[in-house]
PDB file of N, CA and C in Angstrom:
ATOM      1  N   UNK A   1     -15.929 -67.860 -23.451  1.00  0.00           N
ATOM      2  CA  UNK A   1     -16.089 -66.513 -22.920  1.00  0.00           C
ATOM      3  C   UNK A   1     -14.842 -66.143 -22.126  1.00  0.00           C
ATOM      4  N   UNK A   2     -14.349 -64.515 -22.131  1.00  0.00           N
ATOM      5  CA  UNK A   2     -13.077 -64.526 -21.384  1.00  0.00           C
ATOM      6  C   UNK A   2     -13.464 -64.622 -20.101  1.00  0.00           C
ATOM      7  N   UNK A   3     -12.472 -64.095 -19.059  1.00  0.00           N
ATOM      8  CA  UNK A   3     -13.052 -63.783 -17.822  1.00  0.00           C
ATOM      9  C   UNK A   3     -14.000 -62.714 -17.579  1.00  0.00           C
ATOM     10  N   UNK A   4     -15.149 -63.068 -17.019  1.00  0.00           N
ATOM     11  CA  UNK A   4     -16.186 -62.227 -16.545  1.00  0.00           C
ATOM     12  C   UNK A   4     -15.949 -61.213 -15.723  1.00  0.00           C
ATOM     13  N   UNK A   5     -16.089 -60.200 -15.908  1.00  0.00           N
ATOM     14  CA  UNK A   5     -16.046 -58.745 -15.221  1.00  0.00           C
ATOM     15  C   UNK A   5     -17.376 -59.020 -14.011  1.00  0.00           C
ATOM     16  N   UNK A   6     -16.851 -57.947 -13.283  1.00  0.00           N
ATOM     17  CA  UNK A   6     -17.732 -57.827 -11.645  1.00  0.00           C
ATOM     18  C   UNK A   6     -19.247 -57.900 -12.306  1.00  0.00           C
ATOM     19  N   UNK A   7     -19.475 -57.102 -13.205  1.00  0.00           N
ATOM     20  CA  UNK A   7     -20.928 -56.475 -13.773  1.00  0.00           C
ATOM     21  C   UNK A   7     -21.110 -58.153 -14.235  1.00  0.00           C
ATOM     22  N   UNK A   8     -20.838 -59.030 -15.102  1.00  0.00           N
ATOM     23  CA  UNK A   8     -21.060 -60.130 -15.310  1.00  0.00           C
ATOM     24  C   UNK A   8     -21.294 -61.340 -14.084  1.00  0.00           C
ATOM     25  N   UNK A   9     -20.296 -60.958 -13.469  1.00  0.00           N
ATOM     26  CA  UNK A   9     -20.690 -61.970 -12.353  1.00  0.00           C
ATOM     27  C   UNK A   9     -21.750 -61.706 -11.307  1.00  0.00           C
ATOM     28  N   UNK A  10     -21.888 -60.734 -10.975  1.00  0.00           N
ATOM     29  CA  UNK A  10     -23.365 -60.210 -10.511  1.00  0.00           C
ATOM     30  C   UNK A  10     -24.266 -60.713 -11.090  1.00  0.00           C
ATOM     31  N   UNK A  11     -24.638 -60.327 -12.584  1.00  0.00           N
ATOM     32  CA  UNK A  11     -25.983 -60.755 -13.325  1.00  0.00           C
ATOM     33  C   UNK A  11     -25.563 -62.758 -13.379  1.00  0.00           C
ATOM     34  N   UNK A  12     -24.836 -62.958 -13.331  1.00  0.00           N
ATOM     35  CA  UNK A  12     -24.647 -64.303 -13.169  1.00  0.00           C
ATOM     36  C   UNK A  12     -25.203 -65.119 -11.880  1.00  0.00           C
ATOM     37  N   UNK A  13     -24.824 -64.186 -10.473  1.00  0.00           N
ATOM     38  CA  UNK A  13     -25.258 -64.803  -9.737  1.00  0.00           C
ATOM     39  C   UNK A  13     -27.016 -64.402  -9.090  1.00  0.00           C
ATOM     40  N   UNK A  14     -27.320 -63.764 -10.061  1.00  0.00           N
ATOM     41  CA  UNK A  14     -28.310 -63.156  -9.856  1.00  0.00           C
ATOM     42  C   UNK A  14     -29.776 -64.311 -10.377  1.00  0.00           C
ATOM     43  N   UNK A  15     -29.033 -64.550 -11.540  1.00  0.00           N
ATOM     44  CA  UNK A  15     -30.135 -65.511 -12.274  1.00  0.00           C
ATOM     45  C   UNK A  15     -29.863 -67.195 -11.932  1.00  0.00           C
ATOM     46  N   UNK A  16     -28.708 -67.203 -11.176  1.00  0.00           N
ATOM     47  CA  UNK A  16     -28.692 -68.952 -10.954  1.00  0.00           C
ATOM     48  C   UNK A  16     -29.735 -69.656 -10.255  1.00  0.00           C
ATOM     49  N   UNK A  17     -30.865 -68.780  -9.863  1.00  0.00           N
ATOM     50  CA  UNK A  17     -32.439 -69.537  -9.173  1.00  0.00           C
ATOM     51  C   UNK A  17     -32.788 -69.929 -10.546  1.00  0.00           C
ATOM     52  N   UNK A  18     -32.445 -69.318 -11.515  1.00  0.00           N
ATOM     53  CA  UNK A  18     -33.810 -69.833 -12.701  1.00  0.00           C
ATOM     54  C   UNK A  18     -32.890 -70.401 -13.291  1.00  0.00           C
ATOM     55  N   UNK A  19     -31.324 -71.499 -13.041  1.00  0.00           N
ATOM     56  CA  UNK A  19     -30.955 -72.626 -14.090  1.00  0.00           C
ATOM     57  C   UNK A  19     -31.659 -73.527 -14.410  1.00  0.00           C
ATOM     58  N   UNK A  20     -32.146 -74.002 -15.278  1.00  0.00           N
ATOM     59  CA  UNK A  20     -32.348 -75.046 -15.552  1.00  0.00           C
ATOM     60  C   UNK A  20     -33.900 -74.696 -16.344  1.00  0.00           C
ATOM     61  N   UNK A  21     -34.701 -73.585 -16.274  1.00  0.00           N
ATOM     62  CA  UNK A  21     -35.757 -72.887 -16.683  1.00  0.00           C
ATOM     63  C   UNK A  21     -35.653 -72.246 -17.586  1.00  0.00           C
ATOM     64  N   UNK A  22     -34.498 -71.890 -18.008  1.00  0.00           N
ATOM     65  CA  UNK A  22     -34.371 -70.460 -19.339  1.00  0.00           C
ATOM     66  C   UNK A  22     -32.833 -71.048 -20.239  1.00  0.00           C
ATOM     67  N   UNK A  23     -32.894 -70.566 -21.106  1.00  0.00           N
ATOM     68  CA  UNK A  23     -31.976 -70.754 -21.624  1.00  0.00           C
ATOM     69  C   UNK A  23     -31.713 -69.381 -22.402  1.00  0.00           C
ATOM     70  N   UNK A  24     -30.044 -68.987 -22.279  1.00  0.00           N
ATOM     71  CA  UNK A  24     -29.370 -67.801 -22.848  1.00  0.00           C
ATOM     72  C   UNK A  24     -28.365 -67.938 -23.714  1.00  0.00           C
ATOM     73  N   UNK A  25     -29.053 -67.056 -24.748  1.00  0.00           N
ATOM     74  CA  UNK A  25     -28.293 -66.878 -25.526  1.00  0.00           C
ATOM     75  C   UNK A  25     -27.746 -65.979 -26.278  1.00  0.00           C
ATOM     76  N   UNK A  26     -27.031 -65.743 -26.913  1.00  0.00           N
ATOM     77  CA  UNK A  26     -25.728 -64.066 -27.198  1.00  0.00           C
ATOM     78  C   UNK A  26     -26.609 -64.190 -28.551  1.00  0.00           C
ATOM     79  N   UNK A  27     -27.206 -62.727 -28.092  1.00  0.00           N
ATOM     80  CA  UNK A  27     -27.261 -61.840 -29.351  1.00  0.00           C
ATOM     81  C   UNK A  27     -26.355 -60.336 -29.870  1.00  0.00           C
ATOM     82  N   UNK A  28     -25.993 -60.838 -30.915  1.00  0.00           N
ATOM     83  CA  UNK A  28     -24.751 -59.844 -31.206  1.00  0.00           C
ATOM     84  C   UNK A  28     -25.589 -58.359 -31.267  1.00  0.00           C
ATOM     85  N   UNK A  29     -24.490 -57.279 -30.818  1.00  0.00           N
ATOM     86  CA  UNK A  29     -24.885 -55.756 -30.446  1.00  0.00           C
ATOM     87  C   UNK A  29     -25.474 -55.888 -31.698  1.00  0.00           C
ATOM     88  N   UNK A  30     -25.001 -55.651 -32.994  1.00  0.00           N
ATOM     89  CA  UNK A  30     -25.586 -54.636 -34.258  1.00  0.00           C
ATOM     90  C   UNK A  30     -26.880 -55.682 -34.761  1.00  0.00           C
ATOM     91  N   UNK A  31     -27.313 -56.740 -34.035  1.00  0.00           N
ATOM     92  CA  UNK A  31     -28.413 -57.414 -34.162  1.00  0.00           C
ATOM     93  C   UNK A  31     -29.502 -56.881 -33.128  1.00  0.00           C
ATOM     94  N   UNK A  32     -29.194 -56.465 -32.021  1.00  0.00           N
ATOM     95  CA  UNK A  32     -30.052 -55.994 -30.543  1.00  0.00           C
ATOM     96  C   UNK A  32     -30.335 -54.654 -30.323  1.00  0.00           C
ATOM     97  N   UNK A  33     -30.689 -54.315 -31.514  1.00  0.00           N
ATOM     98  CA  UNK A  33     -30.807 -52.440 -31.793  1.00  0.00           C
ATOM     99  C   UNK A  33     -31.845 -52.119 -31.066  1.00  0.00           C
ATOM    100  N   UNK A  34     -32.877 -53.033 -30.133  1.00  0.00           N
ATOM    101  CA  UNK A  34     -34.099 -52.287 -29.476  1.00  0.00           C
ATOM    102  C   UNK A  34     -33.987 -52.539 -28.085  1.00  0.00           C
ATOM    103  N   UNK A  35     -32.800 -52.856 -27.662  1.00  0.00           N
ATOM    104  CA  UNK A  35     -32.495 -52.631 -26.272  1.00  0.00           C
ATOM    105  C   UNK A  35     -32.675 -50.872 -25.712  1.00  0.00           C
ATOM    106  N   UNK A  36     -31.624 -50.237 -26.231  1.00  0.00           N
ATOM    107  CA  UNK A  36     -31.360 -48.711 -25.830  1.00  0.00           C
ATOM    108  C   UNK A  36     -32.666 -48.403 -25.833  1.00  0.00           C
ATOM    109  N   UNK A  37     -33.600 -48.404 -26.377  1.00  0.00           N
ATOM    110  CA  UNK A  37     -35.130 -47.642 -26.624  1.00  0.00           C
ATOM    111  C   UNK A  37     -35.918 -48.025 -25.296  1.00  0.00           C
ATOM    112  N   UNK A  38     -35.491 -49.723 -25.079  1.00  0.00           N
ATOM    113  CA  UNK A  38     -36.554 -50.153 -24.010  1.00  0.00           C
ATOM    114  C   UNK A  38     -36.025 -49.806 -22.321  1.00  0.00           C
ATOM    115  N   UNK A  39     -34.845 -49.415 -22.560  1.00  0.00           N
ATOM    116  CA  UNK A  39     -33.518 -49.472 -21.305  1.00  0.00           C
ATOM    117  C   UNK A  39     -34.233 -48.231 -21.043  1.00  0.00           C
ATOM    118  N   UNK A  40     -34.676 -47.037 -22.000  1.00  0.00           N
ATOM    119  CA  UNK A  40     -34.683 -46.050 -21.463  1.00  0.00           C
ATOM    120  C   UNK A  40     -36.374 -45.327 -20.952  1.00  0.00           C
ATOM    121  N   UNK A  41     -37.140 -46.091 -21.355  1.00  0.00           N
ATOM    122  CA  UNK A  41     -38.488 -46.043 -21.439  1.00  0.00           C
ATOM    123  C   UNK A  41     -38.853 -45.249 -20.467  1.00  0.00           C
ATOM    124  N   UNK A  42     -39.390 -44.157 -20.422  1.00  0.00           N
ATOM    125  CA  UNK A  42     -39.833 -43.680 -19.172  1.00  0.00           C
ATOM    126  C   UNK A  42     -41.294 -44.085 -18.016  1.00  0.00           C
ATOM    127  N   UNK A  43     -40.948 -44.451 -17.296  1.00  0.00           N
ATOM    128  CA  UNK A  43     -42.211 -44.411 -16.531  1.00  0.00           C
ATOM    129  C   UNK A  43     -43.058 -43.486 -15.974  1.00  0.00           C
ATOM    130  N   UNK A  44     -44.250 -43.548 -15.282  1.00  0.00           N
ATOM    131  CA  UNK A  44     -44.863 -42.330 -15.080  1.00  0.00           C
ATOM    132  C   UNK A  44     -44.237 -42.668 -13.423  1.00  0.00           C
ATOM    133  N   UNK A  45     -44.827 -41.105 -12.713  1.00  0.00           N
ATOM    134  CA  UNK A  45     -44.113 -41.365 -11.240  1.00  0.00           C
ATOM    135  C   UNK A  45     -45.306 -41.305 -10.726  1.00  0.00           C
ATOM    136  N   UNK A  46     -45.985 -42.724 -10.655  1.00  0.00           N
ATOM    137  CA  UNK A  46     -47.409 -43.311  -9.512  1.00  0.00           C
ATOM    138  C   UNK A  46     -46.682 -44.382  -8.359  1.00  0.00           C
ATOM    139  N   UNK A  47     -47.010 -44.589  -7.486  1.00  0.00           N
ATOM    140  CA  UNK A  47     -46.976 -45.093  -6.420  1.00  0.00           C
ATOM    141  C   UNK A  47     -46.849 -46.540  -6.672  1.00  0.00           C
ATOM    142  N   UNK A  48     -47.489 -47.097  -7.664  1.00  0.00           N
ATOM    143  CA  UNK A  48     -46.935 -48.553  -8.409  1.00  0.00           C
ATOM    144  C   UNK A  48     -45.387 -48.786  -8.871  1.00  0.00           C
ATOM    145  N   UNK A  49     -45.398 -47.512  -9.005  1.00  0.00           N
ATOM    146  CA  UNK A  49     -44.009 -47.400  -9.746  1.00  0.00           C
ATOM    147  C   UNK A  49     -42.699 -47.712  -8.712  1.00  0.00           C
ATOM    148  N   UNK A  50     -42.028 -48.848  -8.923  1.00  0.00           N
ATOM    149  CA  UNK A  50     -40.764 -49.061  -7.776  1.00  0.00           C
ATOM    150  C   UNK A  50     -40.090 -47.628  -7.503  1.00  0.00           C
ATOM    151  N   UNK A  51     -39.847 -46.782  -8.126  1.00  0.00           N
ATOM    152  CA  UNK A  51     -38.987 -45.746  -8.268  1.00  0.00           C
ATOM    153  C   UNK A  51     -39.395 -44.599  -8.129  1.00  0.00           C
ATOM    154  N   UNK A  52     -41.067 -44.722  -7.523  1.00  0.00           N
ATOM    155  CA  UNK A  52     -41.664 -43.415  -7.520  1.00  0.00           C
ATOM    156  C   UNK A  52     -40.951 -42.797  -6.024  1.00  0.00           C
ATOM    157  N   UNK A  53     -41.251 -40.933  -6.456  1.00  0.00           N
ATOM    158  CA  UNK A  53     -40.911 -40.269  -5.333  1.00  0.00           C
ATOM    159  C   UNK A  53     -42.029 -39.473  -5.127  1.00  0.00           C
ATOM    160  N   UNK A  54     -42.761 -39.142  -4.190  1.00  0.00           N
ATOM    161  CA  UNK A  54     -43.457 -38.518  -4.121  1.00  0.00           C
ATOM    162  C   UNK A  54     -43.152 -37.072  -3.700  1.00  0.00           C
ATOM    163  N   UNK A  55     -44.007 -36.126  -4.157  1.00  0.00           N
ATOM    164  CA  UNK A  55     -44.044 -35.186  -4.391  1.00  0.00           C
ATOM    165  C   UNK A  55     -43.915 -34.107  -3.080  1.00  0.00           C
ATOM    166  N   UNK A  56     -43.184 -33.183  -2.846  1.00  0.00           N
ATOM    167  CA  UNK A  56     -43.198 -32.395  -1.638  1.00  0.00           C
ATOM    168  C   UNK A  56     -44.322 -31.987  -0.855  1.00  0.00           C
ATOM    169  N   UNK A  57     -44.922 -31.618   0.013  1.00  0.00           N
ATOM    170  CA  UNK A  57     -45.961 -30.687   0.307  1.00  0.00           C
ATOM    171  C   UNK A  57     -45.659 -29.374   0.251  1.00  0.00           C
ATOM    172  N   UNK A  58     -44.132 -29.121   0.670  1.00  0.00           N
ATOM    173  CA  UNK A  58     -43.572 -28.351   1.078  1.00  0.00           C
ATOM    174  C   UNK A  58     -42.622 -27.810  -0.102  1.00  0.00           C
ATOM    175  N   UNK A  59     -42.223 -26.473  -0.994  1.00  0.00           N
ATOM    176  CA  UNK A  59     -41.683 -26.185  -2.133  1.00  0.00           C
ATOM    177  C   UNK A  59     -40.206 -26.083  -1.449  1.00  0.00           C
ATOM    178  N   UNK A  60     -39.291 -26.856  -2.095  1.00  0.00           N
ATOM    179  CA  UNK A  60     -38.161 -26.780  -1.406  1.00  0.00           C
ATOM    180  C   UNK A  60     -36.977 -25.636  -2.290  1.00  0.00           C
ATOM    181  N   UNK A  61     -36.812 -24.735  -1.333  1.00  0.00           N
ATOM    182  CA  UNK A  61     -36.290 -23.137  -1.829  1.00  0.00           C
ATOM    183  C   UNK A  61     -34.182 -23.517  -1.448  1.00  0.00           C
ATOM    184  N   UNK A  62     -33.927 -23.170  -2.621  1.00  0.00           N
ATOM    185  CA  UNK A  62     -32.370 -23.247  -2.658  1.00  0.00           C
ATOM    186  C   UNK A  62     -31.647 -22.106  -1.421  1.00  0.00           C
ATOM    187  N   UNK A  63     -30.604 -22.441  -0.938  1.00  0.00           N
ATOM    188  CA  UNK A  63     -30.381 -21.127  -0.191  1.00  0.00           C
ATOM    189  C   UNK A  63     -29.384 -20.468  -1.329  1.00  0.00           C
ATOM    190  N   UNK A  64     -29.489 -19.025  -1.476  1.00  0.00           N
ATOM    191  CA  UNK A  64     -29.194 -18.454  -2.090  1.00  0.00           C
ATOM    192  C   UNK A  64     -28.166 -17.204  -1.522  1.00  0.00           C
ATOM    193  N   UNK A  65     -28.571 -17.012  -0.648  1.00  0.00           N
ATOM    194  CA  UNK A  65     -27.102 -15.964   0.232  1.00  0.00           C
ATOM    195  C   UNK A  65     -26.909 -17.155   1.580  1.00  0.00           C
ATOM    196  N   UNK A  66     -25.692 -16.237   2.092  1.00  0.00           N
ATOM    197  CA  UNK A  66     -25.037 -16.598   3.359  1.00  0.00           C
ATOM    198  C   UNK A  66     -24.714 -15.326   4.145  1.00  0.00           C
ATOM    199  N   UNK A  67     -24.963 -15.695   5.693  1.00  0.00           N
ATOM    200  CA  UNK A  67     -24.468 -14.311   6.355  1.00  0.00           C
ATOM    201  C   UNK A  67     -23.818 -14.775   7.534  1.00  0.00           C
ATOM    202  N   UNK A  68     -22.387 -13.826   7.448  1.00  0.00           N
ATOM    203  CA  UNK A  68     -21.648 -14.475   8.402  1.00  0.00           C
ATOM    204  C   UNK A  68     -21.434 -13.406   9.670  1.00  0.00           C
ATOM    205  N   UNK A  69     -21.599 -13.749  10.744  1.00  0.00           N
ATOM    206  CA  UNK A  69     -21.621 -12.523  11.839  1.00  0.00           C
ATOM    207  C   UNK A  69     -20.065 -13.020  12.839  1.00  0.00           C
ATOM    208  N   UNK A  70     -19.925 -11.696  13.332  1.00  0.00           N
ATOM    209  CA  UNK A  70     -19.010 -11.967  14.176  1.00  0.00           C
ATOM    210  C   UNK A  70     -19.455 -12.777  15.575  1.00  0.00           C
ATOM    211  N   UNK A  71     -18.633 -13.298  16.162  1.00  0.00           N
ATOM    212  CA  UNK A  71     -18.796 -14.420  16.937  1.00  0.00           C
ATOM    213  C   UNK A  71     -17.449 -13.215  18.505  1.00  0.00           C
ATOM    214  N   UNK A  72     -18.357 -13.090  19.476  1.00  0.00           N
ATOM    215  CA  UNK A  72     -17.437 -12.400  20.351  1.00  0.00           C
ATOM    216  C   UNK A  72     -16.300 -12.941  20.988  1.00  0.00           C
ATOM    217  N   UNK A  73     -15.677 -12.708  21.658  1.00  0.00           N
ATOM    218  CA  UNK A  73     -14.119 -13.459  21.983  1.00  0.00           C
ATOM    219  C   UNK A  73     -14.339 -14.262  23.276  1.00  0.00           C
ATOM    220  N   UNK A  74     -15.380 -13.931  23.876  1.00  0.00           N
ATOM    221  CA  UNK A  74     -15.929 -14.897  24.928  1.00  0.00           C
ATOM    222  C   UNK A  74     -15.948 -15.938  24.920  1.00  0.00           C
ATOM    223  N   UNK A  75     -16.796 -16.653  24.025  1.00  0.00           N
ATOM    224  CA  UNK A  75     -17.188 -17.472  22.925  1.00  0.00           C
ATOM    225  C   UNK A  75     -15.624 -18.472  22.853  1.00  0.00           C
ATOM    226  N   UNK A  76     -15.037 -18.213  22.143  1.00  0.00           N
ATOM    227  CA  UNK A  76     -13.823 -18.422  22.113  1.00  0.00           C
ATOM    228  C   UNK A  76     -13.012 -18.895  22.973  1.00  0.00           C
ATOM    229  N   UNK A  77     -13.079 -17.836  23.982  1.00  0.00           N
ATOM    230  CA  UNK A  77     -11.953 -18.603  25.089  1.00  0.00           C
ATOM    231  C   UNK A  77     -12.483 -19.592  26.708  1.00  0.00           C
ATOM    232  N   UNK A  78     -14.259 -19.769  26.283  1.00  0.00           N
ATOM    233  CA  UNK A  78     -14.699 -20.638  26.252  1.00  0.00           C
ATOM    234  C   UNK A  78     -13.921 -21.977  25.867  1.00  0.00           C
ATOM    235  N   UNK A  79     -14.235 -21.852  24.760  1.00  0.00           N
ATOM    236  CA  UNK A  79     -13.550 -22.952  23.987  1.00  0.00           C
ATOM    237  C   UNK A  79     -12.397 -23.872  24.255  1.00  0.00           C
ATOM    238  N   UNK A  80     -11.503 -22.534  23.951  1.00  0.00           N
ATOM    239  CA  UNK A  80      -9.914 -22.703  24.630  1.00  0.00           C
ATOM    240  C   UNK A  80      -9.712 -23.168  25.715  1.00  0.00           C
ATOM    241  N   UNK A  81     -10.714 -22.734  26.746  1.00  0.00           N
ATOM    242  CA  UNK A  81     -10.317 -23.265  28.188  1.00  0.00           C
ATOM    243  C   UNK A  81     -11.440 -24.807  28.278  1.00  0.00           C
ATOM    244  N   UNK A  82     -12.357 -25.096  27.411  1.00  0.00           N
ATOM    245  CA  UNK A  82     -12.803 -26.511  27.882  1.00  0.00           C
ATOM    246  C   UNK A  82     -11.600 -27.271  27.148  1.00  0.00           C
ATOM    247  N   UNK A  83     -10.735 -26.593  26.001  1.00  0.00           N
ATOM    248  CA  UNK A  83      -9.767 -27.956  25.052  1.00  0.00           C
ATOM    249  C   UNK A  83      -8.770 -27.983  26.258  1.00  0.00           C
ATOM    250  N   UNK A  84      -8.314 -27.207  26.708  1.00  0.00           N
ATOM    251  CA  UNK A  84      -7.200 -26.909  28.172  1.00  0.00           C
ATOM    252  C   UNK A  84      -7.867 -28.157  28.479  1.00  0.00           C
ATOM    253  N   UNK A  85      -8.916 -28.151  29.152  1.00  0.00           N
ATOM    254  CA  UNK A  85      -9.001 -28.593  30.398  1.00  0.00           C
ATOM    255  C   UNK A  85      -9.032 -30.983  30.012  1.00  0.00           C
ATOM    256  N   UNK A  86      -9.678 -30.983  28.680  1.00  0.00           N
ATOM    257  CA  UNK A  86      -9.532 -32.162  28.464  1.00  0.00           C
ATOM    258  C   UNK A  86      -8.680 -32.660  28.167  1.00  0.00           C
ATOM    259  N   UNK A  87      -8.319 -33.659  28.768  1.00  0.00           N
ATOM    260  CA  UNK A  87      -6.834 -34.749  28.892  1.00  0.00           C
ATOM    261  C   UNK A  87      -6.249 -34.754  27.253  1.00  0.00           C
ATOM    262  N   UNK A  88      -7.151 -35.224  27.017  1.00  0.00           N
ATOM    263  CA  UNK A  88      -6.977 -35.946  25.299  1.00  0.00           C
ATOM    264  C   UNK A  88      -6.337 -34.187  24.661  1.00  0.00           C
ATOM    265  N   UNK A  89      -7.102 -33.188  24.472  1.00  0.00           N
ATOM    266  CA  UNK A  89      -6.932 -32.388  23.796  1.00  0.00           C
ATOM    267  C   UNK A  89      -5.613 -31.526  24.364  1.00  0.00           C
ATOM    268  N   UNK A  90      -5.476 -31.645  25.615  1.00  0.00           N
ATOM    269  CA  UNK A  90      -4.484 -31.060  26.442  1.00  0.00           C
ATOM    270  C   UNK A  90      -3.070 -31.325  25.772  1.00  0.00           C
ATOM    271  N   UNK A  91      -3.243 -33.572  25.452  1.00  0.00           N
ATOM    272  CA  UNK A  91      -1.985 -33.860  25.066  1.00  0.00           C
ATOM    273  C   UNK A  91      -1.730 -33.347  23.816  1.00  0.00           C
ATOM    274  N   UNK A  92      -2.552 -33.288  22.761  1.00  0.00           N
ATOM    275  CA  UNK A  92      -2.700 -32.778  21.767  1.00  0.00           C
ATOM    276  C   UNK A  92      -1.919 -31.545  21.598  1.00  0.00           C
ATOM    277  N   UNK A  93      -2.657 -30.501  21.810  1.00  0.00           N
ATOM    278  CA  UNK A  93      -1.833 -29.439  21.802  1.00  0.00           C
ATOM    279  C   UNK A  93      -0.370 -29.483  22.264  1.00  0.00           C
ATOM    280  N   UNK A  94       0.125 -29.966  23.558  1.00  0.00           N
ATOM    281  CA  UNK A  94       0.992 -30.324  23.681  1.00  0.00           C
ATOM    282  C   UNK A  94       2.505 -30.593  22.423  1.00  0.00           C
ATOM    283  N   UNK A  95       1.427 -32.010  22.357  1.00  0.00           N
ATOM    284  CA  UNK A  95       2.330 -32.638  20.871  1.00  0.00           C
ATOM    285  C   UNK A  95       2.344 -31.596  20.151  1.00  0.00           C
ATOM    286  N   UNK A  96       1.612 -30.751  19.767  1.00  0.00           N
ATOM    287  CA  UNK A  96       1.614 -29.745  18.408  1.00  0.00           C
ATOM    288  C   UNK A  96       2.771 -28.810  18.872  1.00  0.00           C
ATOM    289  N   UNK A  97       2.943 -28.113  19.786  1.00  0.00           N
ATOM    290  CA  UNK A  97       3.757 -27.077  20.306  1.00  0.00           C
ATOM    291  C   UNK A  97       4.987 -27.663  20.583  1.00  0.00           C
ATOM    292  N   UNK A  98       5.125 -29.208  21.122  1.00  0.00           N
ATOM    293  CA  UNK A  98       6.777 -29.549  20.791  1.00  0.00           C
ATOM    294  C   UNK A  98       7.340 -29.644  19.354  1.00  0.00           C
ATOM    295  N   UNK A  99       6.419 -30.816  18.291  1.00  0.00           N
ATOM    296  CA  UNK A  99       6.699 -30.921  17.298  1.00  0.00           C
ATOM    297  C   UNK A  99       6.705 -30.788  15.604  1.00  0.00           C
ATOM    298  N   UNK A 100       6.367 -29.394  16.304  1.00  0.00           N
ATOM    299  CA  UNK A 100       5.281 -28.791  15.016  1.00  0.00           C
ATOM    300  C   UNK A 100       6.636 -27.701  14.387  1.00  0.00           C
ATOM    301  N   UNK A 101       6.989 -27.986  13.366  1.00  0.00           N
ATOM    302  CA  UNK A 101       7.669 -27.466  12.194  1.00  0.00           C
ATOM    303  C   UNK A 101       7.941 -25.681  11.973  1.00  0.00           C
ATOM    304  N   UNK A 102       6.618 -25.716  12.309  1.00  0.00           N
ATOM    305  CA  UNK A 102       6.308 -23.972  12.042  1.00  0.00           C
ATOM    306  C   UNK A 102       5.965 -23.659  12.994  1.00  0.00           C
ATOM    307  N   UNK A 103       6.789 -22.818  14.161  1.00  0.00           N
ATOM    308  CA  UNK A 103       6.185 -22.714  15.234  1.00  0.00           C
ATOM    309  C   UNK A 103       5.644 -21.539  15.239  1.00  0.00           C
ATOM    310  N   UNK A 104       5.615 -20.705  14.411  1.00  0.00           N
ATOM    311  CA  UNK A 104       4.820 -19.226  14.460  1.00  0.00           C
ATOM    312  C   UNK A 104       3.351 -19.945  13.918  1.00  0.00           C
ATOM    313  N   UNK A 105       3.062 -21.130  13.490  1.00  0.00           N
ATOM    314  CA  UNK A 105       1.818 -20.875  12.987  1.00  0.00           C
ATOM    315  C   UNK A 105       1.354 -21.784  14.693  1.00  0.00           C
ATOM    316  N   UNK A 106       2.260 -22.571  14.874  1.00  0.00           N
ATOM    317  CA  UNK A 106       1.499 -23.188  16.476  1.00  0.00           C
ATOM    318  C   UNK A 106       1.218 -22.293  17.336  1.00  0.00           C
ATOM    319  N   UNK A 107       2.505 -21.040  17.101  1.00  0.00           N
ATOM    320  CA  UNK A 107       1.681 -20.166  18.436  1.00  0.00           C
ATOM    321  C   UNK A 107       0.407 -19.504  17.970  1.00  0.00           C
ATOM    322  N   UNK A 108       0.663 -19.029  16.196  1.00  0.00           N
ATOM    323  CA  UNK A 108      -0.548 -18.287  15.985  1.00  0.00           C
ATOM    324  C   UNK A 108      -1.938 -18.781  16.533  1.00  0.00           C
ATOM    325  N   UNK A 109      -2.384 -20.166  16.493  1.00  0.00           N
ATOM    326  CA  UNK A 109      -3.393 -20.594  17.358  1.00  0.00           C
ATOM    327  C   UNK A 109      -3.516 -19.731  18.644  1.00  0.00           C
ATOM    328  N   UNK A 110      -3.227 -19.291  19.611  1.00  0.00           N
ATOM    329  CA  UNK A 110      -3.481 -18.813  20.480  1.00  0.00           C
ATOM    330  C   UNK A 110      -4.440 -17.293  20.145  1.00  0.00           C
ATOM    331  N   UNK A 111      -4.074 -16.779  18.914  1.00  0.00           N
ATOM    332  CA  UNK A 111      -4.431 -15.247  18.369  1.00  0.00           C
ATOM    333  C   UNK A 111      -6.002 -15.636  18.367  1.00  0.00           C
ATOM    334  N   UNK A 112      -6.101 -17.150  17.971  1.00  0.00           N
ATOM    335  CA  UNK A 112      -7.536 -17.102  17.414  1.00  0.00           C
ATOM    336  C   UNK A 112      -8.560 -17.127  18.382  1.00  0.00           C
TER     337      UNK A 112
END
């Protein structure tokens, strides 16, 4: 066999509790034509079922619009003045306004 791929070595280490109990052996694809049928079998969705999900109570509704409102400038310079006031964000800005490339877009921050 060549070297085993991840997917091989998984199922490898998966079954080494049952060495010595089973024995495996290669059946060639165009011989194993009733795999795909059984791989895909559907189950019903009961509570036995490992994979069951149970059912909502609740009908779950897609959102379908968005509404965006203006936000007043208060709000805002709120903001501005708690990032001022914290150390961390203080240096931050800082750094941005010495070494920032584009300085019309560093000052533009202030517009916002």
């Amino acid at each position: 066999m060549k070297t085993p791929n991840r997917h091989m070595l998984r199922w490898k280490i998966s079954i080494q509790e049952y060495r010595g109990n089973m024995t495996i052996v290669h059946k060639a694809g165009n011989i194993h034509n009733n795999a795909d049928g059984l791989s895909r079998w559907e189950l019903p969705n009961t509570p036995e079922n490992p994979a069951y999900v149970p059912k909502s109570a609740e009908p779950q509704i897609p959102i379908e619009g968005i509404k965006i409102t203006d936000v007043g400038t208060q709000l805002f310079e709120e903001v501005r003045e708690s990032y001022m006031q914290d150390n961390n964000c203080h240096i931050l800005t800082a750094l941005i306004d010495k070494y920032c490339k584009y300085a019309t877009l560093a000052n533009s921050l202030d517009d916002i």
